[in-house]
C-alpha atoms as a PDB file:
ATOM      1  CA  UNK A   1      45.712  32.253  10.660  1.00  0.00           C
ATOM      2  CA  UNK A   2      42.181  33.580  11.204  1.00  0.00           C
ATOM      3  CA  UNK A   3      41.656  33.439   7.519  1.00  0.00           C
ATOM      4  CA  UNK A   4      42.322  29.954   8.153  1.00  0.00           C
ATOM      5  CA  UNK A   5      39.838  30.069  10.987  1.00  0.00           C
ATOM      6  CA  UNK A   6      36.987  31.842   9.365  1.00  0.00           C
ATOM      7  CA  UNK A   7      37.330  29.209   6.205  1.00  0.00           C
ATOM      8  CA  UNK A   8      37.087  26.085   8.672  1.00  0.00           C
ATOM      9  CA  UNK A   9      34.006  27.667  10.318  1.00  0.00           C
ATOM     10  CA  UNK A  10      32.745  28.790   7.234  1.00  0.00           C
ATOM     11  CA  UNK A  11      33.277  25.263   5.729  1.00  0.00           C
ATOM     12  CA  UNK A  12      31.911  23.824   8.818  1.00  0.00           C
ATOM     13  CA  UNK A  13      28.389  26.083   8.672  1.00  0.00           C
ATOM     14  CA  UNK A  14      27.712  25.063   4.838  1.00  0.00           C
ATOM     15  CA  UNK A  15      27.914  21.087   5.722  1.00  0.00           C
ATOM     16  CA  UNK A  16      25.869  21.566   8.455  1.00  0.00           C
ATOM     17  CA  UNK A  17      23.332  23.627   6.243  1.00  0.00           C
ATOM     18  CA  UNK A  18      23.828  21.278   3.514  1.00  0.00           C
ATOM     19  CA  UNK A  19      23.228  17.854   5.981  1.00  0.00           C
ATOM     20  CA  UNK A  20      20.253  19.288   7.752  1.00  0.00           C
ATOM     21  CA  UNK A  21      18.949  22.575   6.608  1.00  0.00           C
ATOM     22  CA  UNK A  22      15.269  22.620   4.409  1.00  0.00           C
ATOM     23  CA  UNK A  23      15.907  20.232   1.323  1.00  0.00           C
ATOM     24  CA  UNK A  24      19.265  18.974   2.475  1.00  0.00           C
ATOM     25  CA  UNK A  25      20.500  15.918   2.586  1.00  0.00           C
ATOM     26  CA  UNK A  26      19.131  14.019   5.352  1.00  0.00           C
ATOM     27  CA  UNK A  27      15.221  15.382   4.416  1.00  0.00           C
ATOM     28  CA  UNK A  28      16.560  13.928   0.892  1.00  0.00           C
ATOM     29  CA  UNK A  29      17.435  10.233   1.905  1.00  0.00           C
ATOM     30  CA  UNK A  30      13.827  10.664   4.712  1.00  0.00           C
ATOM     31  CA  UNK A  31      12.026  11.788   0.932  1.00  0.00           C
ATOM     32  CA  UNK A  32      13.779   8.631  -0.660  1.00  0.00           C
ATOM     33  CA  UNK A  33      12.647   5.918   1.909  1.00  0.00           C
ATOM     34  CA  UNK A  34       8.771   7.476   1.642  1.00  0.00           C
ATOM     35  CA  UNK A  35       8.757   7.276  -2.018  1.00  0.00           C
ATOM     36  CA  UNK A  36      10.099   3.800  -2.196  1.00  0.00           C
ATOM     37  CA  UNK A  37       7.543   2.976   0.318  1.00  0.00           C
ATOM     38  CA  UNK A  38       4.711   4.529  -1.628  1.00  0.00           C
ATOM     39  CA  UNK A  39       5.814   2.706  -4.433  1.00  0.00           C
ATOM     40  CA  UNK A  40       5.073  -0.836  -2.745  1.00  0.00           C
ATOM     41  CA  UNK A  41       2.044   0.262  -1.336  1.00  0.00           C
ATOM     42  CA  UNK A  42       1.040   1.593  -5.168  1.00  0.00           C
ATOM     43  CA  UNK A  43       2.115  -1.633  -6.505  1.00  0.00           C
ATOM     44  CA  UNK A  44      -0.123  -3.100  -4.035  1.00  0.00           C
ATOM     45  CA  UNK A  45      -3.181  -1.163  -4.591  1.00  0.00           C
ATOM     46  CA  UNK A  46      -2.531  -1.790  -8.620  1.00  0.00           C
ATOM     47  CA  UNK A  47      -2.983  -5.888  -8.101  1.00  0.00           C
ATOM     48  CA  UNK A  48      -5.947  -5.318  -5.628  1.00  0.00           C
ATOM     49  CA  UNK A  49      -8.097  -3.702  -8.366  1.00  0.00           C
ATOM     50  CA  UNK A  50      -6.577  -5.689 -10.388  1.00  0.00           C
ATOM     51  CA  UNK A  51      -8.110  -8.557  -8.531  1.00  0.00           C
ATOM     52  CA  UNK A  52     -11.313  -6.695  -8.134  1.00  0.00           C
ATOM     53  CA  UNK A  53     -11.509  -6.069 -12.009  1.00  0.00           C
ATOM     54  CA  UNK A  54     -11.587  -9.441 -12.665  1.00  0.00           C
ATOM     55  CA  UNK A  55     -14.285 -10.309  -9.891  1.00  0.00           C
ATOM     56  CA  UNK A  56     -16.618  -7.953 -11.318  1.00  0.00           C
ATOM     57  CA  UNK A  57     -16.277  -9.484 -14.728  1.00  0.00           C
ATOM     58  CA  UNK A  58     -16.901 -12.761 -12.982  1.00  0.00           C
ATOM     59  CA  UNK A  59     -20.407 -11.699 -11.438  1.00  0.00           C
ATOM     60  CA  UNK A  60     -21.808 -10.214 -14.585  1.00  0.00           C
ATOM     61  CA  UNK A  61     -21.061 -12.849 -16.507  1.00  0.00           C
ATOM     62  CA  UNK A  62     -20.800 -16.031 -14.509  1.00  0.00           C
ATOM     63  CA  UNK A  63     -23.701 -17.551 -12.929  1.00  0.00           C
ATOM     64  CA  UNK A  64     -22.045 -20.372 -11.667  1.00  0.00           C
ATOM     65  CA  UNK A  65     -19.343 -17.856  -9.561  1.00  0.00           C
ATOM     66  CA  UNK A  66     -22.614 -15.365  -8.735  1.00  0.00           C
ATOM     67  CA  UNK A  67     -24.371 -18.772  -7.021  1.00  0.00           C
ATOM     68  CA  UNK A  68     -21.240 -19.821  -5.321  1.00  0.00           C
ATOM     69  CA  UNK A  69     -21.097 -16.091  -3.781  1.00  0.00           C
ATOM     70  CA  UNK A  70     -24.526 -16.089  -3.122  1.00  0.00           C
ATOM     71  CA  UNK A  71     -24.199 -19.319  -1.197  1.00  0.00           C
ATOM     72  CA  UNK A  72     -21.284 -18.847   0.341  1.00  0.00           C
ATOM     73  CA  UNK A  73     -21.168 -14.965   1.909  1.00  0.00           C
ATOM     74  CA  UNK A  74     -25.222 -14.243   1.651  1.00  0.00           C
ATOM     75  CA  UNK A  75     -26.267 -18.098   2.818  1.00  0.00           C
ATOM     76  CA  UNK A  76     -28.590 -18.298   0.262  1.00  0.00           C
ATOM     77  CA  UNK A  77     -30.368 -21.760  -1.049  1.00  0.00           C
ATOM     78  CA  UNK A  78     -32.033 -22.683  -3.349  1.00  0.00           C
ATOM     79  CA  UNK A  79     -36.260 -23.363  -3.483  1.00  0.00           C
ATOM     80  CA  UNK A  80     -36.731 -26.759  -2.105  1.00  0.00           C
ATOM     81  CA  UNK A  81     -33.301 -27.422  -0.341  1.00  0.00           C
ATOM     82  CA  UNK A  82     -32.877 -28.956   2.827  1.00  0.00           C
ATOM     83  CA  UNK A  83     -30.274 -27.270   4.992  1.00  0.00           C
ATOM     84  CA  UNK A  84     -28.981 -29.392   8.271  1.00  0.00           C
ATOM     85  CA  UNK A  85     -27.097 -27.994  10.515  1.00  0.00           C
ATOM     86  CA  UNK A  86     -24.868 -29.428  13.153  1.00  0.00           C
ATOM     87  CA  UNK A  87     -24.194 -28.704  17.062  1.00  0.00           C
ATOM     88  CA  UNK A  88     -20.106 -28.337  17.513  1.00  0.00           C
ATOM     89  CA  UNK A  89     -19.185 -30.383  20.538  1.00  0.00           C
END
């Protein structure tokens, strides 16, 4: 009978080591989740500069999207323009 004893304690110690212990299997499925979630955010970030790639090609080699930033985010005109603005109610 304490054989019996010892092996059900001893069984009982190695799932507990194996569940929580360094590398076991809760730090394993808490590893899992933070990959998968740095995979999103990766895939993410890859169509950002994706997005940003093709903007830069757009302002060195089209004027008419350069102008349409330049009027748009910098507020610039061009010479001779007439610019009205108008009160809000």
């Amino acid at each position: 009978m304490k054989i019996g004893r010892y092996f059900v304690a001893g069984f009982f110690a190695m799932v507990l080591l194996i569940l929580f212990s360094d590398r076991g299997l809760v730090e394993y499925f808490e590893i899992k989740e933070k990959l998968s979630l740095l995979e999103t955010e990766t895939g993410r970030i890859s169509a950002e500069n994706e997005q940003l790639r093709e903007r830069i090609v757009l302002l060195r080699s089209d004027r008419d999207y350069l102008e349409l930033i330049a009027r748009r985010d910098l507020g610039m005109v061009r010479e001779g323009e007439i610019i009205y603005r108008f009160r809000e109610p």
